[in-house]
PDB file of N, CA and C in Angstrom:
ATOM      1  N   UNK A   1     -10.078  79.032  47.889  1.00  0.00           N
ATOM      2  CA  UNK A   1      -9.260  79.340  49.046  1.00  0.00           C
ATOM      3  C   UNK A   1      -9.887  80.520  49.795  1.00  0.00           C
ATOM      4  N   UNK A   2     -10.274  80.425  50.963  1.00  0.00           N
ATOM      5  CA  UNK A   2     -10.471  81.303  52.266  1.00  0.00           C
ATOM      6  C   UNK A   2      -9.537  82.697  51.982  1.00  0.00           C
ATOM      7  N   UNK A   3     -10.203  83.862  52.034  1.00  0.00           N
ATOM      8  CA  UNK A   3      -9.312  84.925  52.521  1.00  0.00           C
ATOM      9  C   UNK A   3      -8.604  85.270  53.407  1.00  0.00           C
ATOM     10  N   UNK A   4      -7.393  85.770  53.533  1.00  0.00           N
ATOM     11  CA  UNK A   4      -6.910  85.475  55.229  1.00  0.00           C
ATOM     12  C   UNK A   4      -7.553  86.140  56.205  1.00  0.00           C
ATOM     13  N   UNK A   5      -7.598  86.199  57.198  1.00  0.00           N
ATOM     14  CA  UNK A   5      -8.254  86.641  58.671  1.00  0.00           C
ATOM     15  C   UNK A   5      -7.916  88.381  58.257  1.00  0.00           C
ATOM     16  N   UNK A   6      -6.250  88.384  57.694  1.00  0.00           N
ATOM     17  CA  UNK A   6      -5.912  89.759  58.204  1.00  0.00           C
ATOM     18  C   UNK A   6      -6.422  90.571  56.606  1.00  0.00           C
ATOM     19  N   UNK A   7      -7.064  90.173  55.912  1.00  0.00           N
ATOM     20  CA  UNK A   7      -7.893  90.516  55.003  1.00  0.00           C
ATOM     21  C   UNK A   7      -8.922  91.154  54.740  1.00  0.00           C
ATOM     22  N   UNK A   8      -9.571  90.601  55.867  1.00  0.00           N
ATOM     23  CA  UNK A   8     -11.344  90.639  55.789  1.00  0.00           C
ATOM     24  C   UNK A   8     -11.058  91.690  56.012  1.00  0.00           C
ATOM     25  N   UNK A   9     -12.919  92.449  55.647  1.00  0.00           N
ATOM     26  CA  UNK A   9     -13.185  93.588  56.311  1.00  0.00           C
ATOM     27  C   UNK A   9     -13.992  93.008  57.500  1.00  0.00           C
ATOM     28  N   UNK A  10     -13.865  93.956  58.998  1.00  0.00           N
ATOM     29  CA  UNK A  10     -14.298  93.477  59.989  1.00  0.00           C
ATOM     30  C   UNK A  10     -15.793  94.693  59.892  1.00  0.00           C
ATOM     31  N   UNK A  11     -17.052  93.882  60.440  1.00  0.00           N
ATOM     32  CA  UNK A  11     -18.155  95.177  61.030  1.00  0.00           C
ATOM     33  C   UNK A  11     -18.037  95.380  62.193  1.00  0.00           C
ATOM     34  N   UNK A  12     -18.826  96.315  62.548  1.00  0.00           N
ATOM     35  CA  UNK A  12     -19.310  96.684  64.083  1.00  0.00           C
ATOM     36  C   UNK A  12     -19.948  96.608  64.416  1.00  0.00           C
ATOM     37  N   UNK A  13     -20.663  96.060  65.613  1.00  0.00           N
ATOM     38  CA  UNK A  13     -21.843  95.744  65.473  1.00  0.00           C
ATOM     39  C   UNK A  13     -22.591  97.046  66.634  1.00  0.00           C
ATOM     40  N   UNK A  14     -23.598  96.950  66.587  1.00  0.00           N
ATOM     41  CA  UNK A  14     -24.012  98.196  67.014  1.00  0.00           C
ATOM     42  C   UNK A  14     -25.721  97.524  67.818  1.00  0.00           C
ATOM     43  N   UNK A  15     -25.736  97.299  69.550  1.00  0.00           N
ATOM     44  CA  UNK A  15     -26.735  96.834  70.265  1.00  0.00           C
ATOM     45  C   UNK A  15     -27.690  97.900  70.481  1.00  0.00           C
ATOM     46  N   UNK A  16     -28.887  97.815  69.898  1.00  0.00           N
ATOM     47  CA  UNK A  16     -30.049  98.676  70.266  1.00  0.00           C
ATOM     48  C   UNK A  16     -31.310  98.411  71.389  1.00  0.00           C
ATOM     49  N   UNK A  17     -30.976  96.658  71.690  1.00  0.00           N
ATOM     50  CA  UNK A  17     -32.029  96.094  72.510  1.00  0.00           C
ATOM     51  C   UNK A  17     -31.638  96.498  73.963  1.00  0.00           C
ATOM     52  N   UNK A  18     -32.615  95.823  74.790  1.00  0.00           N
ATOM     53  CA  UNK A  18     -32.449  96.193  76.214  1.00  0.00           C
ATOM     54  C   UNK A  18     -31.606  95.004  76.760  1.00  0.00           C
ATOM     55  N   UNK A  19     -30.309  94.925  77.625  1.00  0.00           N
ATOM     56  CA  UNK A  19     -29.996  94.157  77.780  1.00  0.00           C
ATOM     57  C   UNK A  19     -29.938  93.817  79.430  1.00  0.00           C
ATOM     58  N   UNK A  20     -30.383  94.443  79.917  1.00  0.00           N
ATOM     59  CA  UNK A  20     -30.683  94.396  81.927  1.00  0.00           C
ATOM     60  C   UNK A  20     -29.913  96.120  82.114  1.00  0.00           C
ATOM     61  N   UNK A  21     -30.148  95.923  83.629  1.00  0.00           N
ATOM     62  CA  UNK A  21     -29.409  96.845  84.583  1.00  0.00           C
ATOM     63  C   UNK A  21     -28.383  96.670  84.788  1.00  0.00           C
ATOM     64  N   UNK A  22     -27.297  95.470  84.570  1.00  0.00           N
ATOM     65  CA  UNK A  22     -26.073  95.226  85.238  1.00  0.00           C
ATOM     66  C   UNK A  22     -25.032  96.206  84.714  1.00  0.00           C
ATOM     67  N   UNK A  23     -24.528  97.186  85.080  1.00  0.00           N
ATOM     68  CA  UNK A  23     -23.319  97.877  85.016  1.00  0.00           C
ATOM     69  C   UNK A  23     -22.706  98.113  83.110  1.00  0.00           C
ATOM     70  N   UNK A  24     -22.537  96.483  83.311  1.00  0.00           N
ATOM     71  CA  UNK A  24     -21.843  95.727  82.082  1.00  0.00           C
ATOM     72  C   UNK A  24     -22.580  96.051  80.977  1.00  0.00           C
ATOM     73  N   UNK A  25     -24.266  95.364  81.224  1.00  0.00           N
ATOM     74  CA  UNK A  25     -25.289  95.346  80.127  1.00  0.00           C
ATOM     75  C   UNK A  25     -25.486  96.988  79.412  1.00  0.00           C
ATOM     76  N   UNK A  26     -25.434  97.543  80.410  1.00  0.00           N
ATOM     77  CA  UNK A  26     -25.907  99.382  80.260  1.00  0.00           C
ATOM     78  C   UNK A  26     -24.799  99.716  79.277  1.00  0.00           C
ATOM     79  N   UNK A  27     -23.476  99.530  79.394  1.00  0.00           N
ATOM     80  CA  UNK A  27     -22.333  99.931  78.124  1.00  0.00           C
ATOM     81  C   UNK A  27     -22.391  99.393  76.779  1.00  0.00           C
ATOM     82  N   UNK A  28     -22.900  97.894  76.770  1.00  0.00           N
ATOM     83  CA  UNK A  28     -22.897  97.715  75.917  1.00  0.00           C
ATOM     84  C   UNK A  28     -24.706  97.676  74.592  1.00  0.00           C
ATOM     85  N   UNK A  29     -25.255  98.627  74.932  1.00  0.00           N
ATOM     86  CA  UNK A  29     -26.302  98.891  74.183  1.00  0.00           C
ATOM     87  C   UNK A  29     -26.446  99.988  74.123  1.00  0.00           C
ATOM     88  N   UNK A  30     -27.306 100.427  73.106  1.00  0.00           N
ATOM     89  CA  UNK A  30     -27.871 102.338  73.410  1.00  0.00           C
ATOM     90  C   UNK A  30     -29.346 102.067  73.056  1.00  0.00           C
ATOM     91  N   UNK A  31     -29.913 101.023  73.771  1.00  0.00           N
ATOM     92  CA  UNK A  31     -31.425 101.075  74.672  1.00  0.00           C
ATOM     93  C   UNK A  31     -31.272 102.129  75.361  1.00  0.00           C
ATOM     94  N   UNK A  32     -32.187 102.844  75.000  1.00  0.00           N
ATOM     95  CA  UNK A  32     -32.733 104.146  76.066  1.00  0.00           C
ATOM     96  C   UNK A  32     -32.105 105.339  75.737  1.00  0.00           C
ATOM     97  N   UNK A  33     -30.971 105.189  74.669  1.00  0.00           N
ATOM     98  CA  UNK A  33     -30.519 106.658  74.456  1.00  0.00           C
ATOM     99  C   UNK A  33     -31.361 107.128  72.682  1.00  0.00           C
ATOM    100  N   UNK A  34     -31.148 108.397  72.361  1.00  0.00           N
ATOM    101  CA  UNK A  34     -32.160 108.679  71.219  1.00  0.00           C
ATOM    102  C   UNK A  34     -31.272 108.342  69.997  1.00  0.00           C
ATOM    103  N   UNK A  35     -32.487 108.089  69.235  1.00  0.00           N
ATOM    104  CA  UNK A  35     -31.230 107.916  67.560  1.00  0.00           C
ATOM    105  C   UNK A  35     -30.075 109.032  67.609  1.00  0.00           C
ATOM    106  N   UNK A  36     -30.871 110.041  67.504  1.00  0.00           N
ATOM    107  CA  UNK A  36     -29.543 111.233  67.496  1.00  0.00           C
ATOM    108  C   UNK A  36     -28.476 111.107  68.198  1.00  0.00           C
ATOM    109  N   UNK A  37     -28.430 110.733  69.782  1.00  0.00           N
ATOM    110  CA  UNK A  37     -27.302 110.533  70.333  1.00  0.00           C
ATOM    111  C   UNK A  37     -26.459 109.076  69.824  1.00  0.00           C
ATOM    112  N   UNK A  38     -27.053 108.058  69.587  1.00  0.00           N
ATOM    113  CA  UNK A  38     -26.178 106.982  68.704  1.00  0.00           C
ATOM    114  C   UNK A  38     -25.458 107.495  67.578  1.00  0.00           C
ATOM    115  N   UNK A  39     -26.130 108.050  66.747  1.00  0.00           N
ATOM    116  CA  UNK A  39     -25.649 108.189  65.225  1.00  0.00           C
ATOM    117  C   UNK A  39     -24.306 109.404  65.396  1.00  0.00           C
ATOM    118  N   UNK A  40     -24.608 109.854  66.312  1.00  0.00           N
ATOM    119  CA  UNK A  40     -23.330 111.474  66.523  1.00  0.00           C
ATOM    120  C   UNK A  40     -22.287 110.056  67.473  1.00  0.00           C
ATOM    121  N   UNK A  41     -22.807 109.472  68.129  1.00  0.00           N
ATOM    122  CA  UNK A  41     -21.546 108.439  68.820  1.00  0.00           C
ATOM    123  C   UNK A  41     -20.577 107.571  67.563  1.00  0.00           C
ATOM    124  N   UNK A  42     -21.580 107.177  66.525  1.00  0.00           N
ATOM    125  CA  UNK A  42     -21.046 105.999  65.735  1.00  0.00           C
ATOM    126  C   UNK A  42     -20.823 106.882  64.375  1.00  0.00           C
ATOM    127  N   UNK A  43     -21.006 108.271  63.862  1.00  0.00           N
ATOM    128  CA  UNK A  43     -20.159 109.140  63.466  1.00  0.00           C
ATOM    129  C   UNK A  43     -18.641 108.960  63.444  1.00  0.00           C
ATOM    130  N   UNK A  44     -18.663 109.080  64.886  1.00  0.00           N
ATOM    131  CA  UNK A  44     -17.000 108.920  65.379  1.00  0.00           C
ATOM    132  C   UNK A  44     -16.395 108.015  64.732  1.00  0.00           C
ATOM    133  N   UNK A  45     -17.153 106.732  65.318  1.00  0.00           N
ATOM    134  CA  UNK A  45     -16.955 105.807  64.905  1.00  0.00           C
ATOM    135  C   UNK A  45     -15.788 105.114  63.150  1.00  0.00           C
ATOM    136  N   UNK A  46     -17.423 105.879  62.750  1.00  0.00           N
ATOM    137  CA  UNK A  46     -16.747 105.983  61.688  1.00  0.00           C
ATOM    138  C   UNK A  46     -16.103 107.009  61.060  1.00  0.00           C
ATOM    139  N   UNK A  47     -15.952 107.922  61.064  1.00  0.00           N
ATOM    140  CA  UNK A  47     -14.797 109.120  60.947  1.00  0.00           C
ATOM    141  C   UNK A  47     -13.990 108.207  61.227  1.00  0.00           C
ATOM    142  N   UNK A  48     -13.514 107.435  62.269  1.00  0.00           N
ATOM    143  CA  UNK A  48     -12.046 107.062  62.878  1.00  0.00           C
ATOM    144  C   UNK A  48     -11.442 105.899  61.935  1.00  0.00           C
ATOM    145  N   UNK A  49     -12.659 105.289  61.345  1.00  0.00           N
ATOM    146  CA  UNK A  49     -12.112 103.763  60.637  1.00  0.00           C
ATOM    147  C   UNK A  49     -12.477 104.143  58.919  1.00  0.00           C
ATOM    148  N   UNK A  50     -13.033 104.763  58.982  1.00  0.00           N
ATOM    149  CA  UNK A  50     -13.329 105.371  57.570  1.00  0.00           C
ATOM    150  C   UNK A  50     -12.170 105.495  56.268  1.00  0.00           C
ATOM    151  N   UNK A  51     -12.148 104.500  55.829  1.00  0.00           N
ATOM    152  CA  UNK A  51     -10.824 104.713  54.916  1.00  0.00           C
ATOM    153  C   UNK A  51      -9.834 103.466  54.844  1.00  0.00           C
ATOM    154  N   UNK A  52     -10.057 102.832  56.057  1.00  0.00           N
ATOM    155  CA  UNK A  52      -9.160 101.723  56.799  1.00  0.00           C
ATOM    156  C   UNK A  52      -9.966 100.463  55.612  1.00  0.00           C
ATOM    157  N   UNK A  53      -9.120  99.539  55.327  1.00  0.00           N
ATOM    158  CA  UNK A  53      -9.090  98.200  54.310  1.00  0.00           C
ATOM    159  C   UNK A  53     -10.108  96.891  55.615  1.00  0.00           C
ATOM    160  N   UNK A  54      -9.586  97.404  56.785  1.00  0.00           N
ATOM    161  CA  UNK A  54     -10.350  96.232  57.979  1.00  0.00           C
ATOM    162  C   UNK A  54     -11.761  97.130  58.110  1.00  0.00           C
ATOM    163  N   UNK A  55     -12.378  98.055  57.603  1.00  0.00           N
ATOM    164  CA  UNK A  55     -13.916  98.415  58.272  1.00  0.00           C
ATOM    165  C   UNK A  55     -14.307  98.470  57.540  1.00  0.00           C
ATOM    166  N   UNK A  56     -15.389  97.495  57.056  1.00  0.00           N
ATOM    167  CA  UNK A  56     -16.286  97.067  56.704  1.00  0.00           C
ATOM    168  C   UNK A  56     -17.893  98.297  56.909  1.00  0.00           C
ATOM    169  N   UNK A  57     -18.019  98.893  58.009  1.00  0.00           N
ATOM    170  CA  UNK A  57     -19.145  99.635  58.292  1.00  0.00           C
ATOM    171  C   UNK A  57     -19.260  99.025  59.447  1.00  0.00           C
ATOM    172  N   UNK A  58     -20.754  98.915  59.909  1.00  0.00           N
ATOM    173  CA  UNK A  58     -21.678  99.251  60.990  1.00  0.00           C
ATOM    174  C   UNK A  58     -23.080  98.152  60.811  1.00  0.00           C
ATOM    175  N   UNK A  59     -22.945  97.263  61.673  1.00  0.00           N
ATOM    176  CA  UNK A  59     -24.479  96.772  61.611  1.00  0.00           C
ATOM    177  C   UNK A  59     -25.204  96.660  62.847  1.00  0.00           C
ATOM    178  N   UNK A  60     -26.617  97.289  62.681  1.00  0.00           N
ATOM    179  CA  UNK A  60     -27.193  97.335  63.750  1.00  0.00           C
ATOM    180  C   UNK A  60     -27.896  96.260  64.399  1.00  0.00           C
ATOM    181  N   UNK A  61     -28.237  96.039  65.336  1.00  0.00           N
ATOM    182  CA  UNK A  61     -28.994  94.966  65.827  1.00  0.00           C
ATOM    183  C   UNK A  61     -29.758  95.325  66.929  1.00  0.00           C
ATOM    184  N   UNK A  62     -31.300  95.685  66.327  1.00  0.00           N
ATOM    185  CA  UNK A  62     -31.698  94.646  65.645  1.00  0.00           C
ATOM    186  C   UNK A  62     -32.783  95.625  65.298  1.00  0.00           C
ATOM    187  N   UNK A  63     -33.668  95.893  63.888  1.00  0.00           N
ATOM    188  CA  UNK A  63     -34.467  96.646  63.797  1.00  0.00           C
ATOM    189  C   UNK A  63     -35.345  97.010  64.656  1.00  0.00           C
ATOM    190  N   UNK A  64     -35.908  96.244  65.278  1.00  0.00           N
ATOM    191  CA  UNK A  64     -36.884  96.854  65.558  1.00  0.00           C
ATOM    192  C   UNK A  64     -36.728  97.657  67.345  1.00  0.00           C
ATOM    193  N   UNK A  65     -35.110  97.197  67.685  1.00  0.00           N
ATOM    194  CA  UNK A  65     -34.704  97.957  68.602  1.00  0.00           C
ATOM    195  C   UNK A  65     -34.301  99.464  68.174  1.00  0.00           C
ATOM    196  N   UNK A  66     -33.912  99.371  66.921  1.00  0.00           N
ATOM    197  CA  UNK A  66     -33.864 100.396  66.246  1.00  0.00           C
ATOM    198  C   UNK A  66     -34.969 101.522  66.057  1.00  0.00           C
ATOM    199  N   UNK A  67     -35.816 100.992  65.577  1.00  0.00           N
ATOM    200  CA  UNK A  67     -37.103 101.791  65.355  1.00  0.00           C
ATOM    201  C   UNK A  67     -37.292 102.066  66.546  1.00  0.00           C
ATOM    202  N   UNK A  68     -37.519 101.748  67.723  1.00  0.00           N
ATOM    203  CA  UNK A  68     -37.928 102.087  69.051  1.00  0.00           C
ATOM    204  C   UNK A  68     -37.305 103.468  69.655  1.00  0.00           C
ATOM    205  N   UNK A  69     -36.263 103.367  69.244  1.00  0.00           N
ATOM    206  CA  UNK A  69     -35.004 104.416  69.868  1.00  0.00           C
ATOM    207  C   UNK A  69     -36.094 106.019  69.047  1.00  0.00           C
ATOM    208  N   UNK A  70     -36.475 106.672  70.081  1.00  0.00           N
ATOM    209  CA  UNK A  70     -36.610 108.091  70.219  1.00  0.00           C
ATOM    210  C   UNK A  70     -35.736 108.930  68.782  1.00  0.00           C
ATOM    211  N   UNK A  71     -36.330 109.812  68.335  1.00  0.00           N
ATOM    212  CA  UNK A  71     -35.808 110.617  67.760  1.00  0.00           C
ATOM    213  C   UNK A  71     -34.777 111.540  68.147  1.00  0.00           C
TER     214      UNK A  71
END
């Protein structure tokens, strides 16, 4: 038997690639900002869900957008 929906632990997913100029695309990635400024953003992140039965953590996508990101 399936676990229920309100069970799971949920992740986050976390966009490192470039996704265009459009307004939209720019919020949802941190192309172009430095590791340091992600990791102090998704800190929060997790500080806020940290403890919670639904958070699962954090997965990034996608290494090697990862590696790219500035120190």
């Amino acid at each position: 038997m399936a676990t229920p929906p309100a069970q799971r632990a949920m992740w986050i997913g976390v966009e490192t690639d470039y996704l265009g100029t459009d307004p939209s695309a720019t919020k949802q990635t941190f192309y172009g900002f430095t590791r340091t400024a992600m990791e102090t953003q998704l800190s929060k992140v997790t500080s806020a869900y940290d403890g919670s039965t639904a958070y699962a953590g954090l997965a990034v996508h996608d290494e090697a957008g990862y590696a790219a990101l500035a120190p």
